[in-house]
PDB file of N, CA and C in Angstrom:
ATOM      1  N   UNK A   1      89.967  87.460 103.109  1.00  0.00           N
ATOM      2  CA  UNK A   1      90.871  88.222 103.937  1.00  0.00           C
ATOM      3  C   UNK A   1      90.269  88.368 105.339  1.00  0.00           C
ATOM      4  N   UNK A   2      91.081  88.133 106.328  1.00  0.00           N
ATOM      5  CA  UNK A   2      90.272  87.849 107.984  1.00  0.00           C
ATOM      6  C   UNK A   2      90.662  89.057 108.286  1.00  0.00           C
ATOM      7  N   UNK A   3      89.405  89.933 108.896  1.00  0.00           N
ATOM      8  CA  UNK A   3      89.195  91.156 109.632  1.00  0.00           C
ATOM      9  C   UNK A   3      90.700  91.270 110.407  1.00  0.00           C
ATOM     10  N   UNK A   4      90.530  92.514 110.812  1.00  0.00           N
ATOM     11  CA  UNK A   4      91.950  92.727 111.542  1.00  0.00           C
ATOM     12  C   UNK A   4      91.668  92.121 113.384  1.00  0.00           C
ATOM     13  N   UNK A   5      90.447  92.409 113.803  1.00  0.00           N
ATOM     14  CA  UNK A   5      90.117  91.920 114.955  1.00  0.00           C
ATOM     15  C   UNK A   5      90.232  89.678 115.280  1.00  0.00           C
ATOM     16  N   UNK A   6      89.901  89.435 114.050  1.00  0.00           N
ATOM     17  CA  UNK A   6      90.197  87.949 113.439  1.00  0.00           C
ATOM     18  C   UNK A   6      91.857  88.004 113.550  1.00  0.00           C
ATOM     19  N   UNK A   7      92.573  88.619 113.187  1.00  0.00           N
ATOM     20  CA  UNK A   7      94.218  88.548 113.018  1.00  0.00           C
ATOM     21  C   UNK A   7      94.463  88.558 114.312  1.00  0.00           C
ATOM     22  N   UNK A   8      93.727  89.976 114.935  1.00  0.00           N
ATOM     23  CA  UNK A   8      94.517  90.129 116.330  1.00  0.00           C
ATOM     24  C   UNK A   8      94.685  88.785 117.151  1.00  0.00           C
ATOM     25  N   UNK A   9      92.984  88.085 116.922  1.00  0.00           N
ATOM     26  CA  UNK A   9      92.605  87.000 117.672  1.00  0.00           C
ATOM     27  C   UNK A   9      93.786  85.904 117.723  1.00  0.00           C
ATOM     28  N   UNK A  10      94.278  85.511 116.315  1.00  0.00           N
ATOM     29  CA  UNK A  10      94.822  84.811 116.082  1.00  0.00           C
ATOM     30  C   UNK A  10      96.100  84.809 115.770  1.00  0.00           C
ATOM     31  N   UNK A  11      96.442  86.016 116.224  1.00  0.00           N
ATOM     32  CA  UNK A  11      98.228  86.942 116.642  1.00  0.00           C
ATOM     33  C   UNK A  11      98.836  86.698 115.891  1.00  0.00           C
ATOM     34  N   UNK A  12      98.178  87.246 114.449  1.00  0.00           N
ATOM     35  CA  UNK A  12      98.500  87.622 113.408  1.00  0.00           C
ATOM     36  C   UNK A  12      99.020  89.076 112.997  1.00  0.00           C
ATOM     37  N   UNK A  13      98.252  89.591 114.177  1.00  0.00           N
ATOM     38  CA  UNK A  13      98.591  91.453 114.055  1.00  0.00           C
ATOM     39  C   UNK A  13      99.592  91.932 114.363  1.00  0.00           C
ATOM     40  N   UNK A  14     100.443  92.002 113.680  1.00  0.00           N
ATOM     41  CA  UNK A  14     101.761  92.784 114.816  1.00  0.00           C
ATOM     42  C   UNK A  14     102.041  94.502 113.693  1.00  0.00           C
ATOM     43  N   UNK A  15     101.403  95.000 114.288  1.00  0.00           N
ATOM     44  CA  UNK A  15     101.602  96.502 113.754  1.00  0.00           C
ATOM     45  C   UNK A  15     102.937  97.247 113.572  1.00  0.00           C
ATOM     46  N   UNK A  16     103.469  96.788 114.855  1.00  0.00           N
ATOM     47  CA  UNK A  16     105.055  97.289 115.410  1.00  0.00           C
ATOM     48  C   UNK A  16     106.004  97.053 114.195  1.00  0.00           C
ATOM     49  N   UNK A  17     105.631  95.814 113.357  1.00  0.00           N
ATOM     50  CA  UNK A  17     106.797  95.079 112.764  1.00  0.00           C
ATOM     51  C   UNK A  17     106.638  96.106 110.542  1.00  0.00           C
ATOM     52  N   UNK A  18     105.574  96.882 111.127  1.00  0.00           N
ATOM     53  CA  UNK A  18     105.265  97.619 109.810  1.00  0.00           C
ATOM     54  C   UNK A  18     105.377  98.824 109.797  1.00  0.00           C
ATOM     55  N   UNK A  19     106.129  99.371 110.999  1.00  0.00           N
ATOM     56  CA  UNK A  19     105.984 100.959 110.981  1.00  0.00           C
ATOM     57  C   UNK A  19     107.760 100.999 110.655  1.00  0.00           C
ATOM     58  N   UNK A  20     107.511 102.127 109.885  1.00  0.00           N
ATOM     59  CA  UNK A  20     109.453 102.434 109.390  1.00  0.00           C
ATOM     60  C   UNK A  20     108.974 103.655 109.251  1.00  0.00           C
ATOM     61  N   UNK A  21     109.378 104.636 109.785  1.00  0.00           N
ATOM     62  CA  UNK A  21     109.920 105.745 110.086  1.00  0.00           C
ATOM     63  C   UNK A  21     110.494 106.681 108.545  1.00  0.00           C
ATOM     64  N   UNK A  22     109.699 107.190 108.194  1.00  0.00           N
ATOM     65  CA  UNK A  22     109.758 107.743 106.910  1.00  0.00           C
ATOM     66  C   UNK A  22     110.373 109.614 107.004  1.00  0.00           C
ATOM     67  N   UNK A  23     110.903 109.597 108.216  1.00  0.00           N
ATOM     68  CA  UNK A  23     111.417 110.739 108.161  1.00  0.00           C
ATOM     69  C   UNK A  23     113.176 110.604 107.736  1.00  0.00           C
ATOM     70  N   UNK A  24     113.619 111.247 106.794  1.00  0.00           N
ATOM     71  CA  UNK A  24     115.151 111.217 106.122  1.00  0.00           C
ATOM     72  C   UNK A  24     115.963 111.124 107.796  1.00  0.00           C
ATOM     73  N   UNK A  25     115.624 111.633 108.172  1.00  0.00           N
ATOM     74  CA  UNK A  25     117.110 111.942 109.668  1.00  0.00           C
ATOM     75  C   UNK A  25     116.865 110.846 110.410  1.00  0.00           C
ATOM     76  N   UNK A  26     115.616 109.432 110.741  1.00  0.00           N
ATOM     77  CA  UNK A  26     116.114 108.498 111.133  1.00  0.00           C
ATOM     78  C   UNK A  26     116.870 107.339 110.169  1.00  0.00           C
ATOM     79  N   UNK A  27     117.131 107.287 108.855  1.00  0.00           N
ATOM     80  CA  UNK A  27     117.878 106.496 108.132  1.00  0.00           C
ATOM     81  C   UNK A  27     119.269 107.532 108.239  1.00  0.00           C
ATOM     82  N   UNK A  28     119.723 108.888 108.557  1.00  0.00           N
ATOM     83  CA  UNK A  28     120.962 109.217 108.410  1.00  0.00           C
ATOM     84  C   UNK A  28     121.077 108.544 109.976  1.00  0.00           C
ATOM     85  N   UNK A  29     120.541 108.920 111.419  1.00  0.00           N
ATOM     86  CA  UNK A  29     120.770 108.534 112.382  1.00  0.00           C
ATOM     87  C   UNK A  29     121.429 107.016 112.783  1.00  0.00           C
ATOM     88  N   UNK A  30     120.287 106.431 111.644  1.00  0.00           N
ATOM     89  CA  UNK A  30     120.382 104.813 111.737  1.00  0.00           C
ATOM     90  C   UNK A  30     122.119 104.373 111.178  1.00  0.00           C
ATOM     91  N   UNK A  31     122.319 104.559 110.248  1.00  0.00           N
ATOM     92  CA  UNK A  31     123.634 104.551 109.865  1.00  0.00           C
ATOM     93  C   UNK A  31     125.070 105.466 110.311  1.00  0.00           C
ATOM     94  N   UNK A  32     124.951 106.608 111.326  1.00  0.00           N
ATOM     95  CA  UNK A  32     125.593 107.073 111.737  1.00  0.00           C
ATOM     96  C   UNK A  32     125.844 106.098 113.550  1.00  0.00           C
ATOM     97  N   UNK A  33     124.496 105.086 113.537  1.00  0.00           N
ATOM     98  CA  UNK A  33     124.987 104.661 114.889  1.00  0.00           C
ATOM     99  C   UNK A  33     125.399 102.717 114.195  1.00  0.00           C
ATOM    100  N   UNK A  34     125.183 102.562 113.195  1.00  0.00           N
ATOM    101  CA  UNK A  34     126.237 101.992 112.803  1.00  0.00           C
ATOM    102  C   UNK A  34     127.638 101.915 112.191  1.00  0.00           C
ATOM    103  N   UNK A  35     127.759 103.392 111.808  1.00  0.00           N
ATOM    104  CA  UNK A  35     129.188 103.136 111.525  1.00  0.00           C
ATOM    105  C   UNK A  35     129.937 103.737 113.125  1.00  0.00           C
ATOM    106  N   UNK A  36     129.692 104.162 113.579  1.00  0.00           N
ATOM    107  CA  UNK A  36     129.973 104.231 115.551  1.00  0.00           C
ATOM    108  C   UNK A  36     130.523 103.285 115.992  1.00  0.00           C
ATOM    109  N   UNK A  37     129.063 102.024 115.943  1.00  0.00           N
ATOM    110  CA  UNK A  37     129.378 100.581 116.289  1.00  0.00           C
ATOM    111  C   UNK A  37     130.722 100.412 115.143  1.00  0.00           C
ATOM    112  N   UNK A  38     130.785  99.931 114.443  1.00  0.00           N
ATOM    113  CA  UNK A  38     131.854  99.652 113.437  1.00  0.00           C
ATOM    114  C   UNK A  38     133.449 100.121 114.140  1.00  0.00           C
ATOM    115  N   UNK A  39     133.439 101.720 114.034  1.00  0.00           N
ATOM    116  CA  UNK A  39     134.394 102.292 115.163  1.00  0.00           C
ATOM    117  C   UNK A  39     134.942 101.177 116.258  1.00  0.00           C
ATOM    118  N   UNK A  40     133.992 101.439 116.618  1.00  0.00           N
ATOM    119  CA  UNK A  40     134.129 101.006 118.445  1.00  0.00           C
ATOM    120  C   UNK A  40     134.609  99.451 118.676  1.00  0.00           C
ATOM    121  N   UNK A  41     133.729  98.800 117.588  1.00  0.00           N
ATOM    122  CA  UNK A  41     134.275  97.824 117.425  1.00  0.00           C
ATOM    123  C   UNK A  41     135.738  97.129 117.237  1.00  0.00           C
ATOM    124  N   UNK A  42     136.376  98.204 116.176  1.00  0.00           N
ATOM    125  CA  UNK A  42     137.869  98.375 116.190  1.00  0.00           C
ATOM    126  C   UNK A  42     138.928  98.609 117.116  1.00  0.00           C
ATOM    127  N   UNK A  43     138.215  99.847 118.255  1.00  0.00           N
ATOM    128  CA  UNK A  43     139.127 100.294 119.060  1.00  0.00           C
ATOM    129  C   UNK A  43     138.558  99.441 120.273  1.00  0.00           C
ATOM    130  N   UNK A  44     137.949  98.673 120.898  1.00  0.00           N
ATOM    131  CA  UNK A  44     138.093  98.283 121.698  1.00  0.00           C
ATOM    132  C   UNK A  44     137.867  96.147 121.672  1.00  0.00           C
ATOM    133  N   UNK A  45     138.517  96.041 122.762  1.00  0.00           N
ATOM    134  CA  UNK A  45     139.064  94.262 122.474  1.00  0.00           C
ATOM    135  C   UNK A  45     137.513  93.604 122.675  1.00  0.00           C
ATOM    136  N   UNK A  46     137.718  92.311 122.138  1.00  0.00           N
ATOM    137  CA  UNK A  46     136.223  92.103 121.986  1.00  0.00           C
ATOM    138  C   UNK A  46     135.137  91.695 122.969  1.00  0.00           C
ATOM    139  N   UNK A  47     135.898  91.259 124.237  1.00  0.00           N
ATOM    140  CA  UNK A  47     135.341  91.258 125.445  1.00  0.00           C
ATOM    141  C   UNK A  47     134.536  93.195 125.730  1.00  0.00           C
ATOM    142  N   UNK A  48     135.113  93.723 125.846  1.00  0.00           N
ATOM    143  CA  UNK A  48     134.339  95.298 125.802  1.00  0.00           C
ATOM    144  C   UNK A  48     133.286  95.944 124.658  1.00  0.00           C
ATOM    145  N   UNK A  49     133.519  95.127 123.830  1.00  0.00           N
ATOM    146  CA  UNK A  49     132.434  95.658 122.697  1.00  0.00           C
ATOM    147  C   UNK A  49     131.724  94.676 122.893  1.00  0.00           C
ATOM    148  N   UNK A  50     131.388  93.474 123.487  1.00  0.00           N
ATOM    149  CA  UNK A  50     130.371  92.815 123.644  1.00  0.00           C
ATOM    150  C   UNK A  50     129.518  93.174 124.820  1.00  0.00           C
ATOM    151  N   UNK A  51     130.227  93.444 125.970  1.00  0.00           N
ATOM    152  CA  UNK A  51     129.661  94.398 127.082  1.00  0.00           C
ATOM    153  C   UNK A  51     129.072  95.470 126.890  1.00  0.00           C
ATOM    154  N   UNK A  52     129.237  96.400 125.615  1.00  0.00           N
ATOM    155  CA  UNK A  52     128.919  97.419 125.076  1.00  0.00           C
ATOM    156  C   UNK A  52     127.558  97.497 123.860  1.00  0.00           C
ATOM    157  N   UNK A  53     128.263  95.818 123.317  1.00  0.00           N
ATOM    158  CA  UNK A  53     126.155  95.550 122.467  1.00  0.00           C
ATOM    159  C   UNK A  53     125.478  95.236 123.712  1.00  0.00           C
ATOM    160  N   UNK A  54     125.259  94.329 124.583  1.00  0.00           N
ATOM    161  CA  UNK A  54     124.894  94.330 125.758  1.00  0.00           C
ATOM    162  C   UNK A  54     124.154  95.322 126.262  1.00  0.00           C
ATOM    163  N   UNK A  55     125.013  96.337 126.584  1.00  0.00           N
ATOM    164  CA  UNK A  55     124.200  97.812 127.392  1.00  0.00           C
ATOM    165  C   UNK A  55     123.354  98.127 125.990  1.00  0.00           C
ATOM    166  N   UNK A  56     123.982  98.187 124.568  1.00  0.00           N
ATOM    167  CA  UNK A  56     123.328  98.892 123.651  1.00  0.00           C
ATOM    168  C   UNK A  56     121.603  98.449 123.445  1.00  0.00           C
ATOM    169  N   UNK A  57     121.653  96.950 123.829  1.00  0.00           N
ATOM    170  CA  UNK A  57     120.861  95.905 123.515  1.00  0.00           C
ATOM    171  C   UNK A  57     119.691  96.206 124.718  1.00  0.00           C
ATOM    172  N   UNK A  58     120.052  96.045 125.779  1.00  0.00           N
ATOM    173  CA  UNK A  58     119.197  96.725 127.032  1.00  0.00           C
ATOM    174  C   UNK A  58     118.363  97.854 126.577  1.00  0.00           C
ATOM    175  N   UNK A  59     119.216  98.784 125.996  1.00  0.00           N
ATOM    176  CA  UNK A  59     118.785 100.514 125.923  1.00  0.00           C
ATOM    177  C   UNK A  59     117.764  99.963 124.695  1.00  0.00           C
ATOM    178  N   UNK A  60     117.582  99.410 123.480  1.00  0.00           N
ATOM    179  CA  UNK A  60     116.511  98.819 122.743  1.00  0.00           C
ATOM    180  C   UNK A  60     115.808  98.480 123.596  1.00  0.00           C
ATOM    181  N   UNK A  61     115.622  97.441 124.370  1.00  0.00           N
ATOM    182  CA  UNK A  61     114.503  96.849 125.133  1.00  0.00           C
ATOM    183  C   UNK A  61     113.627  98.389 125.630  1.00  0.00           C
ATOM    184  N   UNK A  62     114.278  99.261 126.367  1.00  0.00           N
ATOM    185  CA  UNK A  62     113.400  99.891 127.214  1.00  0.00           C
ATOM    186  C   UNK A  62     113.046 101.236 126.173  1.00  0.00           C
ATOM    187  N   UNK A  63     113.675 101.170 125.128  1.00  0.00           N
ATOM    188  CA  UNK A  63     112.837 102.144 124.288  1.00  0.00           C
ATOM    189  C   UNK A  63     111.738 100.911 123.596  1.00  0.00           C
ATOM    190  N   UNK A  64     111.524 100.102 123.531  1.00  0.00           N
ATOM    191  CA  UNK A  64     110.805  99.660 122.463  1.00  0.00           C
ATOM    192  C   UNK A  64     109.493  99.366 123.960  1.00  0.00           C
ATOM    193  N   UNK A  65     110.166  99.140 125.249  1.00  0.00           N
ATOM    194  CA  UNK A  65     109.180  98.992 126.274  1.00  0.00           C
ATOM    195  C   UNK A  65     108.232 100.713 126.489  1.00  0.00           C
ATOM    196  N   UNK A  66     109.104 101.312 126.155  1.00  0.00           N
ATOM    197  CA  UNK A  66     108.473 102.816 125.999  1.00  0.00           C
ATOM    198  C   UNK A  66     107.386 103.578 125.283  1.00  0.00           C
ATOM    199  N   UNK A  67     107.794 102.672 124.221  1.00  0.00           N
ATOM    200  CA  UNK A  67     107.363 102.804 122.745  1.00  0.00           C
ATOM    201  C   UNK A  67     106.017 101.705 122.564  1.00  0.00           C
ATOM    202  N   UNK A  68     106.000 100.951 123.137  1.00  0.00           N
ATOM    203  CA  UNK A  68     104.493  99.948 123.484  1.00  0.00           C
ATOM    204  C   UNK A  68     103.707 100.571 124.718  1.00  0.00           C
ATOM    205  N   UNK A  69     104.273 101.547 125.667  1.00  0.00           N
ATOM    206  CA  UNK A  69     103.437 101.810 126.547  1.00  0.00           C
ATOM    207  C   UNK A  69     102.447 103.166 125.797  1.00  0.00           C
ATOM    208  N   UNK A  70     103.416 103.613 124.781  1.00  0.00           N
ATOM    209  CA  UNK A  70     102.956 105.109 124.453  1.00  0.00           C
ATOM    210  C   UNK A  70     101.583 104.557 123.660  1.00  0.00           C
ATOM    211  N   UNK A  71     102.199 103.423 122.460  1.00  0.00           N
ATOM    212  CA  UNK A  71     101.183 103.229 121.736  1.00  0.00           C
ATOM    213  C   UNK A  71      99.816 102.664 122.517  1.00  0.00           C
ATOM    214  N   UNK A  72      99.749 102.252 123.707  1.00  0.00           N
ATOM    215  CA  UNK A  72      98.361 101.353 124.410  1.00  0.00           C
ATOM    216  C   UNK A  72      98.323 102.790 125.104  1.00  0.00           C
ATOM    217  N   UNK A  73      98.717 103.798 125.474  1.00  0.00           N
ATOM    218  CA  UNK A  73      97.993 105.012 125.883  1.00  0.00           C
ATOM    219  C   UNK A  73      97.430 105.747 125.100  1.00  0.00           C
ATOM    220  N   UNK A  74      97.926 105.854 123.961  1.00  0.00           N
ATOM    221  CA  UNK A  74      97.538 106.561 122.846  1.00  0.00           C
ATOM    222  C   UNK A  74      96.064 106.105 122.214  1.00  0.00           C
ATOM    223  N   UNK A  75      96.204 104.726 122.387  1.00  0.00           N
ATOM    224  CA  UNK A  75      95.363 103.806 121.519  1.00  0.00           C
ATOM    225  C   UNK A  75      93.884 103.833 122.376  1.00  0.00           C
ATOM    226  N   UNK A  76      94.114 103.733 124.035  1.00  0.00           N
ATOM    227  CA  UNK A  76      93.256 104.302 124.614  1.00  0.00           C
ATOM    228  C   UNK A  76      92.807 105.230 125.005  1.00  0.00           C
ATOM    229  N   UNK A  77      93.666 106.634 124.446  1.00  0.00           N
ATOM    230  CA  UNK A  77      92.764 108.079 124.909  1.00  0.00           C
ATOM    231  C   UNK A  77      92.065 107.984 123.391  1.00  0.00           C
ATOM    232  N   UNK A  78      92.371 107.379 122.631  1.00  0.00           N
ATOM    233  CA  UNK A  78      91.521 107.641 121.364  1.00  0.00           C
ATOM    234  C   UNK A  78      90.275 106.537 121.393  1.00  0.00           C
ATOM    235  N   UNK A  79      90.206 105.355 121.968  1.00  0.00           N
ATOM    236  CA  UNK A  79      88.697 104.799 122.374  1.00  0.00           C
ATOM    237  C   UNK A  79      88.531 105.488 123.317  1.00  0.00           C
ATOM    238  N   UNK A  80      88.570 106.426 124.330  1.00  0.00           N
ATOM    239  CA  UNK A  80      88.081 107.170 125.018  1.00  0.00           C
ATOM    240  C   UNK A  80      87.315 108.452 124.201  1.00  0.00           C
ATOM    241  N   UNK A  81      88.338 109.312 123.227  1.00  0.00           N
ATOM    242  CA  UNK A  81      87.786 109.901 122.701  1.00  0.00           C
ATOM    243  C   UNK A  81      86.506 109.661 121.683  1.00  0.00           C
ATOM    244  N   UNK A  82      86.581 108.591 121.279  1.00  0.00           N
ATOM    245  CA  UNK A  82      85.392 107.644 120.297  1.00  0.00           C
ATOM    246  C   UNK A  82      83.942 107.409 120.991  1.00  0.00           C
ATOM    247  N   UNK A  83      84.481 107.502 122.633  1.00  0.00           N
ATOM    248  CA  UNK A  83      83.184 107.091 123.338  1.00  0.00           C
ATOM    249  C   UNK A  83      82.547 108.622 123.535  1.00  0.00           C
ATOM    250  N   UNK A  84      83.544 109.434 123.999  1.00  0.00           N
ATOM    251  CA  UNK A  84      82.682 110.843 124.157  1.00  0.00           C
ATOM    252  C   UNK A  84      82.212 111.382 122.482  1.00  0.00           C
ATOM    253  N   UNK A  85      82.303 111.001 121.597  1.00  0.00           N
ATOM    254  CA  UNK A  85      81.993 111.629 120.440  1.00  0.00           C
ATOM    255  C   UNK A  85      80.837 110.896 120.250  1.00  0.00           C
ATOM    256  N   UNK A  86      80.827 109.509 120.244  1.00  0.00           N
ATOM    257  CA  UNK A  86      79.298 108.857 120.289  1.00  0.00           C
ATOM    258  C   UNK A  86      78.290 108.783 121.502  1.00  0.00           C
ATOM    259  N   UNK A  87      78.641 109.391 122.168  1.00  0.00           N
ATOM    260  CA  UNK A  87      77.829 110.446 123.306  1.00  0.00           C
ATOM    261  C   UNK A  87      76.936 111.585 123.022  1.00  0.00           C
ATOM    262  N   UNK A  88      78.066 112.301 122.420  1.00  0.00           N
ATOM    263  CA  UNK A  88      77.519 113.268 122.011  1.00  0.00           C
ATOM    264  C   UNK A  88      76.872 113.528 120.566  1.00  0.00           C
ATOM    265  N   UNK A  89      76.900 112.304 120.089  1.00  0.00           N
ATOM    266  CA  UNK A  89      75.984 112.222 118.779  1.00  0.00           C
ATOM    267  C   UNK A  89      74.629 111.748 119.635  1.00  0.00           C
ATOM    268  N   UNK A  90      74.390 110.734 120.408  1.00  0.00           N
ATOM    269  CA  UNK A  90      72.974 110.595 121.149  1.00  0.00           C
ATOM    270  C   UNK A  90      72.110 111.681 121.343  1.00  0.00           C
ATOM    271  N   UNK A  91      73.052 112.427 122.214  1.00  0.00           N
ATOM    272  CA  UNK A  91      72.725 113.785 123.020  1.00  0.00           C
ATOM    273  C   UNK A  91      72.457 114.458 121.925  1.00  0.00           C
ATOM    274  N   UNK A  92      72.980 114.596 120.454  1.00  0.00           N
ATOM    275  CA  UNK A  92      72.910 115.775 119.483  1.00  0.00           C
ATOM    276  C   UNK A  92      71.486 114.746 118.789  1.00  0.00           C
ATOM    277  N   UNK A  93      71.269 113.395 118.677  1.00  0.00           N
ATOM    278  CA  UNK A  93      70.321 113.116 117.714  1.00  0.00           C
ATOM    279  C   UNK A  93      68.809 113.139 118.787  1.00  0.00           C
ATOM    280  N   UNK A  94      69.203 112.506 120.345  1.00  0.00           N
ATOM    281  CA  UNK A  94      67.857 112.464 120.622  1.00  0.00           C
ATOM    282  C   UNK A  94      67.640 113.217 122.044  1.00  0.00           C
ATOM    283  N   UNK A  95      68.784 114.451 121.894  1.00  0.00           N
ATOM    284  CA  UNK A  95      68.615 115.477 123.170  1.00  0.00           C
ATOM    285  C   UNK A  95      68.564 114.915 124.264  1.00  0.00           C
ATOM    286  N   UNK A  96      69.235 113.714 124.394  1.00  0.00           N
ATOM    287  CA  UNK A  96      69.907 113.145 125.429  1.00  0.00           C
ATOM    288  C   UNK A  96      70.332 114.228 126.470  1.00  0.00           C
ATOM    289  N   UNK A  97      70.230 114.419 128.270  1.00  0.00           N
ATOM    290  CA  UNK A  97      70.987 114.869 129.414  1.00  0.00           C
ATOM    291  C   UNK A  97      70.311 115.176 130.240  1.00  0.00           C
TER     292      UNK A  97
END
């Protein structure tokens, strides 16, 4: 089994594609904005509901662009935090300052 740093290397890692949302109200959400679409689909001609996945399709992009910026901030205040904690193990083992 190749390390996860081996996967990354070899862009094998995609984390994004394994996270599902285990809270009940995004599977009611999820299906309340498909039966919407479904709706909408009906009441409007199909030139406008394609203009309408379109915008819908956009509004994905910039949450999921949102949603990758959070995770590489996140991901780096926590190697930030990793570096001040093994700092302060130096300082705590050999009275490092």
């Amino acid at each position: 089994m190749k390390s996860m740093l081996e996967a990354l290397y070899c862009g094998e890692f995609h984390p994004e594609e394994k996270i599902v949302p285990r809270d009940h109200e995004f599977r009611r959400i999820r299906r309340e904005i498909s039966e919407a679409k479904g709706m909408w689909k009906g009441k409007l001609s199909a030139d406008n509901f394609n203009q309408l996945e379109t915008l819908l399709d956009l509004h994905r992009q910039t949450e999921s662009m949102q949603a990758t910026s959070s995770f590489v901030n996140g991901f780096q205040l926590g190697a930030l935090m990793m570096m001040e904690i093994y700092a302060a193990k130096e300082e705590l083992i050999y009275g490092l300052r």
